[in-house]
Protein backbone atom coordinates (compact mmCIF):
# COMPACT_ATOMS: atom_id res chain seq x y z
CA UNK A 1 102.31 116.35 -76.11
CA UNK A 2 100.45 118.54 -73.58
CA UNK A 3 100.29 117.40 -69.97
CA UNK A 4 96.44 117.74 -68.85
CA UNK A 5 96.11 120.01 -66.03
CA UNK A 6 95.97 118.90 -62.52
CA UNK A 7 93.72 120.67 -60.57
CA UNK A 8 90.69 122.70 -62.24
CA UNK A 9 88.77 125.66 -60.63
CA UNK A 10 85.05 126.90 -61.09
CA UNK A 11 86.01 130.31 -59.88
CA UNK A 12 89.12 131.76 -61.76
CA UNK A 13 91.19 134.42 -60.20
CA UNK A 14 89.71 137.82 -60.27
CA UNK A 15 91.69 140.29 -62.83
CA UNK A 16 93.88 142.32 -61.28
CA UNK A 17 92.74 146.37 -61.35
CA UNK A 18 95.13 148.80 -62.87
CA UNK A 19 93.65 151.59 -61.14
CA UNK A 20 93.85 151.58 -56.77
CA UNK A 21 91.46 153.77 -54.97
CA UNK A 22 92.47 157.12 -53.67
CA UNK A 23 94.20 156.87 -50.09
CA UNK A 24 92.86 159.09 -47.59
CA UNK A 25 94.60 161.70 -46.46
CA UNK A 26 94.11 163.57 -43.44
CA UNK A 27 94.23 167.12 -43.13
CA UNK A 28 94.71 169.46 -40.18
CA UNK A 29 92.19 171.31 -38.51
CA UNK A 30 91.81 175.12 -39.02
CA UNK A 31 92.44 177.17 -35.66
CA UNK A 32 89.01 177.62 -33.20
CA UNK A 33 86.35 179.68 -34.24
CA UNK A 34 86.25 181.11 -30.80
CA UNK A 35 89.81 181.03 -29.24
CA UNK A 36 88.41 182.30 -26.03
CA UNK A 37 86.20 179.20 -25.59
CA UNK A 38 87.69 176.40 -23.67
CA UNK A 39 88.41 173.07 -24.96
CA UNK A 40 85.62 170.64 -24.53
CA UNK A 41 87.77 166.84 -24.62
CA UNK A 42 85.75 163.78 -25.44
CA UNK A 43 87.07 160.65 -23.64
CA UNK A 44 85.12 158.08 -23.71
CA UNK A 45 86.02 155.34 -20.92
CA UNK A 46 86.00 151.40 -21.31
CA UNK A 47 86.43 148.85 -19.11
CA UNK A 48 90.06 147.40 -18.95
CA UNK A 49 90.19 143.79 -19.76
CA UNK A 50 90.49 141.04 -17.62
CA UNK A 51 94.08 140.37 -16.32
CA UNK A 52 95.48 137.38 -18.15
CA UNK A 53 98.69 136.95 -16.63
CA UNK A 54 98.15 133.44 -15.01
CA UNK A 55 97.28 132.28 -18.35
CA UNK A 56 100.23 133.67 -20.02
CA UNK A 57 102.28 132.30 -17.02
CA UNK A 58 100.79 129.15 -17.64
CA UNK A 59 100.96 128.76 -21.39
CA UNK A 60 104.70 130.02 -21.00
CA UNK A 61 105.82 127.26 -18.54
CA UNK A 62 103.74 124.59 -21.54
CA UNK A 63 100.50 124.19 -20.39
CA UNK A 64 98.78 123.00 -23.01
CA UNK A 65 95.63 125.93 -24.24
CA UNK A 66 92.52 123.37 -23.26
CA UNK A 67 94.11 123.96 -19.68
CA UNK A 68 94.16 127.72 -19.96
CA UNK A 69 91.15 127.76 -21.13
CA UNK A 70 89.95 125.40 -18.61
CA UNK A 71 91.37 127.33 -16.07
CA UNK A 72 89.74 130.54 -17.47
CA UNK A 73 86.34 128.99 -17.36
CA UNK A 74 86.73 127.42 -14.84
CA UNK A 75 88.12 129.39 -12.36
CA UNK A 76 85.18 131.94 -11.67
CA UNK A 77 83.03 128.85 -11.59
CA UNK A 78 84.89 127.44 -8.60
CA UNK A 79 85.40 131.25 -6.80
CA UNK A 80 81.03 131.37 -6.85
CA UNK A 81 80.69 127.67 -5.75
CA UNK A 82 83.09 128.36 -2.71
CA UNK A 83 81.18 131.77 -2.23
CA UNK A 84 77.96 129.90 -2.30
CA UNK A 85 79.14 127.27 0.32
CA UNK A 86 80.87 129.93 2.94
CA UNK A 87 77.48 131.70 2.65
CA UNK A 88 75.59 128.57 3.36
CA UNK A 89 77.84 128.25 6.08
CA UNK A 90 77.46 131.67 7.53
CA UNK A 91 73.65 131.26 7.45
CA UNK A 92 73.81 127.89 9.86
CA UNK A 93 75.90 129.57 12.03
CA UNK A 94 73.77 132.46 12.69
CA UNK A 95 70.65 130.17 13.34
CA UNK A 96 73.27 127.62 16.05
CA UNK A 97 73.81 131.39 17.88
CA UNK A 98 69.95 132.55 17.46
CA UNK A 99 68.75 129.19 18.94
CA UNK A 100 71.21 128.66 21.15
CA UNK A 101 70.43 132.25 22.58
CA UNK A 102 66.71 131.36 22.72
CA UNK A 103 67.11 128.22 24.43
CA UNK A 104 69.15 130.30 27.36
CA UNK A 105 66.80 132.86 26.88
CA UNK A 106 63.67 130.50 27.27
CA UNK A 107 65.32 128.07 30.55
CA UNK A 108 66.41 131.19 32.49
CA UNK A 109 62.68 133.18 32.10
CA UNK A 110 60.83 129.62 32.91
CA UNK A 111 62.84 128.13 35.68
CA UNK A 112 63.84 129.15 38.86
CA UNK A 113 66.93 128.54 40.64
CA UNK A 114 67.01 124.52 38.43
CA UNK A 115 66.52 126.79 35.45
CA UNK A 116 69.20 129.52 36.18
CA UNK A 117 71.70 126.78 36.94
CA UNK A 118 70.95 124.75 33.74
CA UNK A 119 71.68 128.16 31.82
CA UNK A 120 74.84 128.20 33.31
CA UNK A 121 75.91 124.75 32.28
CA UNK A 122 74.16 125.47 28.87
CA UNK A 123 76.13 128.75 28.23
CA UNK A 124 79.70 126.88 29.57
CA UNK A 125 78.96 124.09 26.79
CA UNK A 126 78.40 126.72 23.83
């Protein structure tokens, strides 16, 4: 009695070739043409990758990967929003100091000996 097979395939295995293909073989190069010629060298340059030793650090000490890989993604996202806000920052900053200037500016032209003392007291609380 014949057991009936358990698992049956569409595809069957391909046959197996009795012949490989030839294996390339390098050869030397012959000598220069023109041996008083200098040697032109081709390098072509890439850009390194990205360091990745935090996340190595990280998946080393058990992090789990979706934390390396949140940390990967979002790392540079946090670096630009921080950017962003100390720009944002800078910006107010600048306008306080121009107004601020103007106002001293403006009191100082305008008033007389009232305006030169309020300048005073404005430039003491700034």
């Amino acid at each position: 009695m014949t057991t009936p097979r358990r698992y049956q395939f569409d595809n069957q295995l391909p046959v197996p070739r009795d012949q490989h293909p030839p294996v390339y073989q390098p050869e030397p190069m012959g000598a220069p043409a023109v041996p008083d010629q200098p040697h032109v060298v081709v390098q072509h340059i890439h850009q390194a990758p990205p360091d990745r030793t935090v996340q190595r650090v990280a998946l080393g000490a058990g992090v789990g990967g979706g934390a390396v890989a949140a940390g990967v993604y979002f790392g540079p996202l946090l670096v630009a929003a921080i950017s962003s806000m100390a720009i944002s920052l800078a910006v107010v900053a600048l306008v306080v100091v121009a107004s601020a200037w103007g106002v001293v500016t403006v009191v100082r032209s305008i008033g007389g000996p009232d305006g030169k003392a309020a300048a005073k007291t404005l430039r003491r609380k700034s």
